[in-house]
Protein backbone atom coordinates (compact mmCIF):
# COMPACT_ATOMS: atom_id res chain seq x y z
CA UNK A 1 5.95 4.42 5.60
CA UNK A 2 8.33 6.78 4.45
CA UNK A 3 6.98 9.88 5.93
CA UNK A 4 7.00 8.20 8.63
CA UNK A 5 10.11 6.48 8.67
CA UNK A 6 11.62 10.51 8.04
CA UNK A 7 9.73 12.05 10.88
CA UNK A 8 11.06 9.43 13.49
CA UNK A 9 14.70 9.83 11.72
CA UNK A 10 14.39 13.51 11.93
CA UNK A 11 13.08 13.61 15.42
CA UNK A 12 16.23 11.32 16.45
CA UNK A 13 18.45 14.24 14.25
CA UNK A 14 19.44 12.30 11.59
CA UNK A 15 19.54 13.64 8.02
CA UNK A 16 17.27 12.71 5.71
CA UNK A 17 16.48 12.88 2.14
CA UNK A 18 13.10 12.00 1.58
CA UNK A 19 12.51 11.00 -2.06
CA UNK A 20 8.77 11.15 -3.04
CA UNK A 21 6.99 11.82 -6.42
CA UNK A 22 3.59 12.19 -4.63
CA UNK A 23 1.90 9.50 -5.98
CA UNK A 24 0.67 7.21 -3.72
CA UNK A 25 -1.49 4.22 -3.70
CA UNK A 26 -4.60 5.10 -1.55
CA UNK A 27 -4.86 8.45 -3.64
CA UNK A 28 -7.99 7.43 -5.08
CA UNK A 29 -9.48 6.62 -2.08
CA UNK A 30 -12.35 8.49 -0.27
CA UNK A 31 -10.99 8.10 2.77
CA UNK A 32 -8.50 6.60 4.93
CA UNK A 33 -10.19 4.08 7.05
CA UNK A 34 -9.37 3.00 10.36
CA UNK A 35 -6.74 5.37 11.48
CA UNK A 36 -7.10 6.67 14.75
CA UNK A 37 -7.38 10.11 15.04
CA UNK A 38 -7.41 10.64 11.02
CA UNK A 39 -10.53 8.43 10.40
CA UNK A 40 -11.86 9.52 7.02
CA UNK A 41 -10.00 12.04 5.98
CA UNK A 42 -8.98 12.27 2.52
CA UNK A 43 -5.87 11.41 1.41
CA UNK A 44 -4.63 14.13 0.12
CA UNK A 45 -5.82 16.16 3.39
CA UNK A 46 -3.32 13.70 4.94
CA UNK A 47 -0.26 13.57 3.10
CA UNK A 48 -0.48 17.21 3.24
CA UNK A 49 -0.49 17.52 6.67
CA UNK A 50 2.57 14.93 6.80
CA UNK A 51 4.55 17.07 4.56
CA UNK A 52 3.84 20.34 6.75
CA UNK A 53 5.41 18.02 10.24
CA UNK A 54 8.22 17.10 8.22
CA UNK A 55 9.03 20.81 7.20
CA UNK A 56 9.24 21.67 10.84
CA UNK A 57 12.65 19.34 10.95
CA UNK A 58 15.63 20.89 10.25
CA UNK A 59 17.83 17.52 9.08
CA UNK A 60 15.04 16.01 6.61
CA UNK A 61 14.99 17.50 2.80
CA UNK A 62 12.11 16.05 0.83
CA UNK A 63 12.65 15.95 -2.54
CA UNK A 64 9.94 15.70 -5.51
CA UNK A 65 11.31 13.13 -7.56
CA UNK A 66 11.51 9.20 -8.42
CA UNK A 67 14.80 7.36 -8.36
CA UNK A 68 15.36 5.79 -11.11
CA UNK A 69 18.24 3.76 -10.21
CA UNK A 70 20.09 2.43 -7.45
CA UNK A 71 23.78 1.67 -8.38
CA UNK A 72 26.70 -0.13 -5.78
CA UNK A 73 29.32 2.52 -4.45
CA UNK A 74 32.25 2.89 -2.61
CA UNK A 75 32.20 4.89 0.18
CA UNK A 76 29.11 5.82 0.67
CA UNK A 77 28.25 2.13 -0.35
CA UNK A 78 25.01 3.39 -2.88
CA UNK A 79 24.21 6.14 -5.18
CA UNK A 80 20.68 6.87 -6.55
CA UNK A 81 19.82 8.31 -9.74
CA UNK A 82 17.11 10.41 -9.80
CA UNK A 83 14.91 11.42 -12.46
CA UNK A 84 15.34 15.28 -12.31
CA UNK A 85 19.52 14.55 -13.03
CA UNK A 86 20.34 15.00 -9.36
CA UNK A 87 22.44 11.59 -6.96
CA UNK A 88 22.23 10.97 -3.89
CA UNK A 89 24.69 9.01 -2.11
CA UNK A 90 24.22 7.28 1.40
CA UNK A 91 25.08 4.33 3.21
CA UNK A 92 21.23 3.68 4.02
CA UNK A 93 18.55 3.60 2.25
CA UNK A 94 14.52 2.53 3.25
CA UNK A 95 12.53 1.27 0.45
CA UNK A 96 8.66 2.29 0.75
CA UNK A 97 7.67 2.88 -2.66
CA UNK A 98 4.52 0.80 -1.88
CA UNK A 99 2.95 -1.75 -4.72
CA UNK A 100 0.40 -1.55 -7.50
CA UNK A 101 -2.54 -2.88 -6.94
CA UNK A 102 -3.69 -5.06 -10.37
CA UNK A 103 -7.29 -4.23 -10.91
CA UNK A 104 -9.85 -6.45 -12.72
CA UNK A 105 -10.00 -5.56 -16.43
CA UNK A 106 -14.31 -4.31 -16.06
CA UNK A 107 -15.24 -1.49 -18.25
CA UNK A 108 -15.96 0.89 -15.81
CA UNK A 109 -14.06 -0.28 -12.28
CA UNK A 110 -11.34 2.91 -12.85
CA UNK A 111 -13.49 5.63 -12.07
CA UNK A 112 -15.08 3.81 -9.16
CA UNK A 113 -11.49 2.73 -7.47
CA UNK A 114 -11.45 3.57 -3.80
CA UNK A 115 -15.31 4.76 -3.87
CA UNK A 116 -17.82 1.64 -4.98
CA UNK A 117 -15.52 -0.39 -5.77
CA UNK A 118 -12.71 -1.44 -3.40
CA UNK A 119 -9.88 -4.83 -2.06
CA UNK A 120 -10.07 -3.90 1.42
CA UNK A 121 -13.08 -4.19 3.61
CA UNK A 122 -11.61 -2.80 7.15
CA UNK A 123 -10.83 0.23 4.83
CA UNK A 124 -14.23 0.65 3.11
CA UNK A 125 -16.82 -1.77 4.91
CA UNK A 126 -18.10 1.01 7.07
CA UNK A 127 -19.06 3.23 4.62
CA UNK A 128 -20.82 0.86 2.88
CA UNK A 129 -22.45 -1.07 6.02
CA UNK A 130 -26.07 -2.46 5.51
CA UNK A 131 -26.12 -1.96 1.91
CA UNK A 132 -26.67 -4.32 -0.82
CA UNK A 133 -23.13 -5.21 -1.71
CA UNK A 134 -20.82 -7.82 -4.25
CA UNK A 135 -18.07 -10.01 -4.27
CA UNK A 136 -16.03 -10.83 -7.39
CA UNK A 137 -14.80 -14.25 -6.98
CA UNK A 138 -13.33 -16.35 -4.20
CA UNK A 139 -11.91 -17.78 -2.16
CA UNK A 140 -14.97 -17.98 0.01
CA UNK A 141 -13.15 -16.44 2.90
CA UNK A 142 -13.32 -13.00 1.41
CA UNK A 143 -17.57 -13.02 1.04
CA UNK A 144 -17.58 -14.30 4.59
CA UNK A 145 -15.49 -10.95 5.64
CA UNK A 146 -17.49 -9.04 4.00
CA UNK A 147 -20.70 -10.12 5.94
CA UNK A 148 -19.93 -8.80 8.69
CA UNK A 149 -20.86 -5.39 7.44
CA UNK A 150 -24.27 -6.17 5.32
CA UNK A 151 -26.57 -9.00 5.30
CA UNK A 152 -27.40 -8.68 1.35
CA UNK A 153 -24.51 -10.03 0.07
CA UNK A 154 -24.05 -11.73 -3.44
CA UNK A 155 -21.00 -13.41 -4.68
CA UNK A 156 -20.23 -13.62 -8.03
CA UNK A 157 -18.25 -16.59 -9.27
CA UNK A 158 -16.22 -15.00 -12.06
CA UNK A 159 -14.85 -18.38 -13.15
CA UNK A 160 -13.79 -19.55 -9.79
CA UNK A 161 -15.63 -23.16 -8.56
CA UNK A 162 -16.60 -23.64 -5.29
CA UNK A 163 -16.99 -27.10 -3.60
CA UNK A 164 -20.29 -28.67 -2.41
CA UNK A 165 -19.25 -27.65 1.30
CA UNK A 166 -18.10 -23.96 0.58
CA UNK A 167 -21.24 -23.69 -1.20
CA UNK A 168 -23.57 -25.06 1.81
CA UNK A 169 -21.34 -22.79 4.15
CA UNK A 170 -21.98 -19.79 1.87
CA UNK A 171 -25.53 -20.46 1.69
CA UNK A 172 -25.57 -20.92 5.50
CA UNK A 173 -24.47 -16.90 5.94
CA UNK A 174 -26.81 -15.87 3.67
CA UNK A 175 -24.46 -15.17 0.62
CA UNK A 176 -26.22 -15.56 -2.50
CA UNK A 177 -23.93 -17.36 -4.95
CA UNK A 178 -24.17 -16.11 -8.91
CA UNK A 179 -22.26 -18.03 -11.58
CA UNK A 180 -21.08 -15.94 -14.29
CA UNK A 181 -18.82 -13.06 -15.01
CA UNK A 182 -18.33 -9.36 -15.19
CA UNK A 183 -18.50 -7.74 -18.00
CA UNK A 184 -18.98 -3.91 -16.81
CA UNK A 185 -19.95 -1.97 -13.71
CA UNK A 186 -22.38 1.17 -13.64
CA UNK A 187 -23.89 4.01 -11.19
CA UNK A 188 -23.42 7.84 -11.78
CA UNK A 189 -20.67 9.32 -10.82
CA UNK A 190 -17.98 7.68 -8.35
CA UNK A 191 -21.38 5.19 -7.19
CA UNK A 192 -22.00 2.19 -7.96
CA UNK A 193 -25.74 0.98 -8.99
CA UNK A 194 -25.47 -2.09 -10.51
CA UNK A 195 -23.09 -5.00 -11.95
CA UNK A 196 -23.48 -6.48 -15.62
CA UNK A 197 -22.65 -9.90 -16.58
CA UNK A 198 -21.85 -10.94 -19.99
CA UNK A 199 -25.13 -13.16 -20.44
CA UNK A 200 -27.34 -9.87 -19.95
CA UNK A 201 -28.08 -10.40 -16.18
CA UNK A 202 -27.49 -7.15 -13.93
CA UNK A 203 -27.53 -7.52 -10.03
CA UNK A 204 -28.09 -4.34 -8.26
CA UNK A 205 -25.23 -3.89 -5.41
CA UNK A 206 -24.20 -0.07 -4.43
CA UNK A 207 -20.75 -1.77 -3.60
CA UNK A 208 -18.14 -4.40 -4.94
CA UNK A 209 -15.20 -5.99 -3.34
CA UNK A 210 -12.56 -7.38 -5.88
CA UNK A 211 -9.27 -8.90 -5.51
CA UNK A 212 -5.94 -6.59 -6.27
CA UNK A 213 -3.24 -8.40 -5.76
CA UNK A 214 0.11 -6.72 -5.24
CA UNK A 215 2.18 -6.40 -8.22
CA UNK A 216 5.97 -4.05 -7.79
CA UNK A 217 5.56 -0.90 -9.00
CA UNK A 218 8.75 -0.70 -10.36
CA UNK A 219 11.00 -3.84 -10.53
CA UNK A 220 14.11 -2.38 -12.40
CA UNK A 221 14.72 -0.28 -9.29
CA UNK A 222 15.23 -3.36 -7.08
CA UNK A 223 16.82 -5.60 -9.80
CA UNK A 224 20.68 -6.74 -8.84
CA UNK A 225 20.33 -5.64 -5.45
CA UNK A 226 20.38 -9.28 -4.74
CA UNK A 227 17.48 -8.81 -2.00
CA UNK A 228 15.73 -11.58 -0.96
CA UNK A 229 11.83 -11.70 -1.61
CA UNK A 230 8.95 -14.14 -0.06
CA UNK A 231 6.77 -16.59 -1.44
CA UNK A 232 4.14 -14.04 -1.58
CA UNK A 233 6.95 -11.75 -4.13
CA UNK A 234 7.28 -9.42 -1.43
CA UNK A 235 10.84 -8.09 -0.26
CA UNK A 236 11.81 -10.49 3.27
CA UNK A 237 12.53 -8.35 6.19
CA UNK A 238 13.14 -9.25 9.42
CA UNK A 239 10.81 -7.31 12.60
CA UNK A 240 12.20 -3.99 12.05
CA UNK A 241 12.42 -4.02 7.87
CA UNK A 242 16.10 -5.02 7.56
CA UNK A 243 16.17 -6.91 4.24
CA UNK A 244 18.84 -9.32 3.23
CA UNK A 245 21.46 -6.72 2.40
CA UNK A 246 23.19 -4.58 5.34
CA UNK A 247 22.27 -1.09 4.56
CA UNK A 248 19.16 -1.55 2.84
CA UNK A 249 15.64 -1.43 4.84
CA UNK A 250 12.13 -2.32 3.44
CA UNK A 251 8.66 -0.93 5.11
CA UNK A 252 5.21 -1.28 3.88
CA UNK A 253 3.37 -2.83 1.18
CA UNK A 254 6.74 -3.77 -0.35
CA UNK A 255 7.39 -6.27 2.71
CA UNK A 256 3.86 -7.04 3.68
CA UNK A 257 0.52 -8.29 1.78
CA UNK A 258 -1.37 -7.06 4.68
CA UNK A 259 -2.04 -3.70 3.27
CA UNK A 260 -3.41 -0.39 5.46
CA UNK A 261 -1.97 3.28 6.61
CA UNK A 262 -2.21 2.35 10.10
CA UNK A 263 -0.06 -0.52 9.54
CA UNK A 264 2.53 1.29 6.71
CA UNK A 265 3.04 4.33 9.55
CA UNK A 266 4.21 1.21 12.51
CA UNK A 267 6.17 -0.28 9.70
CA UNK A 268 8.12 3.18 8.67
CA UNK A 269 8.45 3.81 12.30
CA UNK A 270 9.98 0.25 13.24
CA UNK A 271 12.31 0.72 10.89
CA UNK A 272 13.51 4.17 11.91
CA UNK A 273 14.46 3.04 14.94
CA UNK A 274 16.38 0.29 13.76
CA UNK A 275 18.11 2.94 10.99
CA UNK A 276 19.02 5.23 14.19
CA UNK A 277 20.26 1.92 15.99
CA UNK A 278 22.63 0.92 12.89
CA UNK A 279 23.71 4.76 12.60
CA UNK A 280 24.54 4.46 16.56
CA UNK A 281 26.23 0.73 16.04
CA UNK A 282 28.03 1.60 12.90
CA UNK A 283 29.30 5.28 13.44
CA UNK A 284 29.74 5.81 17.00
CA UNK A 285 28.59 9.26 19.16
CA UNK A 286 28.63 12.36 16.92
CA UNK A 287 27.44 15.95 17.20
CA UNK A 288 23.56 16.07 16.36
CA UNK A 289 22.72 16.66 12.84
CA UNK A 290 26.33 15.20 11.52
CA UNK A 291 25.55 11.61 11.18
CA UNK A 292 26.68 9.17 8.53
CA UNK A 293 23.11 9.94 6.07
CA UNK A 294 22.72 10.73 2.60
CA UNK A 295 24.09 13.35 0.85
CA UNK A 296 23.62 14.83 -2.77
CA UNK A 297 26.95 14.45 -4.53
């Protein structure tokens, strides 16, 4: 979201410092799924080609860093430390540092994150369509997702209990139900061949959809900004990624559980246009490219 957040922003003349260490979420991934016109192709194919559209705007600097810290100011109203020594102060700022995503402790899920083993079936369901495929725990609603891309489905409890009716509905699908749980995952390379339990039993999937919930990457960067998060420990925006603070914007998987590119790129782009809108309501007209935006002080 904040690529695209910068390219909107830069297109509308604004300046723009575009703070990014490079490291994001979906970099494991083989492939971004379900964006139109980039269907497949590899991250870091993608977030290359991003960075070469932003270069061709004058008013955006990207800068290959982290901010460490976020501190009140007085006119502009924030300064950020970053972690090569360098501020930046601005009156606006658009969080999109995306989340973690917490992982099942299995001896050998790492190397198969984003390949065999994935959280998100619209991103990787495709790829693995009409295979024999897994499910690590419930709710139930996830196994009956995944169905609609394979008819040999298992799902494997993991310690979660399923009533009498989820069961029967289950079984009604065609989801094979086994109780026990995961003690490592196996296949050569980036594959996945089959699933080991810890009583010895193996079930052969090429595939394995487990949970990975959203956790903040880094916390102390938002603490005592008194911003206001939902039940779900996400930051609360309004439509266009205003948060609870006047100045302060929030796009992405930072303000939304429902995780995909397609969705991050609206959200950066909604909130562009409500940054341009505040610059407009807060500055009045100025000469192109001399806008109230951040500066390095």
């Amino acid at each position: 979201p904040g690529s695209s957040a910068a390219l909107v922003l830069g297109r509308a003349r604004a300046r723009v410092v575009l703070v990014d260490a490079g490291h994001p979420s979906n970099a494991p991934s083989t492939g971004i799924g379900g964006l139109l016109g980039h269907d497949g192709t590899a991250p870091a194919d993608f977030y290359a080609a991003t960075a070469d559209e932003l270069a061709g705007y004058p008013s955006i600097e990207r800068r290959s860093a982290t901010v460490e810290a976020i501190q009140p100011h007085a006119d502009p109203k924030w300064r950020l430390e970053l972690d090569d020594g360098e501020t930046i102060h601005t009156d606006r700022i658009l969080l999109a540092t995306g989340m973690r995503y917490a992982r099942p402790e299995i001896d050998g899920l790492e190397p198969r994150w984003g390949a065999s083993v994935f959280h998100c079936p619209f991103c990787h369901g495709w790829e693995h369509r009409d295979q024999p495929l897994a499910v690590l725990g419930g709710p139930p609603e996830r196994a009956l997702l995944l169905r609609r891309w394979t008819d040999d489905l298992t799902l494997i409890s993991n310690g979660a209990t399923f009533t009498d009716e989820e069961r029967e509905q289950l079984s009604g699908a065609g989801i094979r139900i086994v109780d026990g749980r995961i003690a490592a995952v196996a296949g050569p390379g980036r594959g996945l061949k089959s699933i080991v339990l810890t009583d010895g039993t193996t079930v052969d999937v090429t595939g394995l959809l487990v949970p990975a919930p959203h956790e903040i990457r880094r916390p102390s960067l938002l603490e005592g900004l008194g911003l206001d998060f939902t039940p779900t420990g996400h930051i609360a925006t309004d439509g266009f990624g205003a948060t609870s603070i006047d100045g302060i914007w929030a796009a992405g998987d930072l303000a939304s559980p429902m995780s995909n590119v397609a969705r991050a790129i609206a959200a950066g782009s909604d909130s562009a246009v409500a940054i341009t809108r505040h610059l407009v309501a807060n500055t009045g007209y100025r000469p192109s490219g001399k806008e109230a935006a951040p500066s390095n002080r």
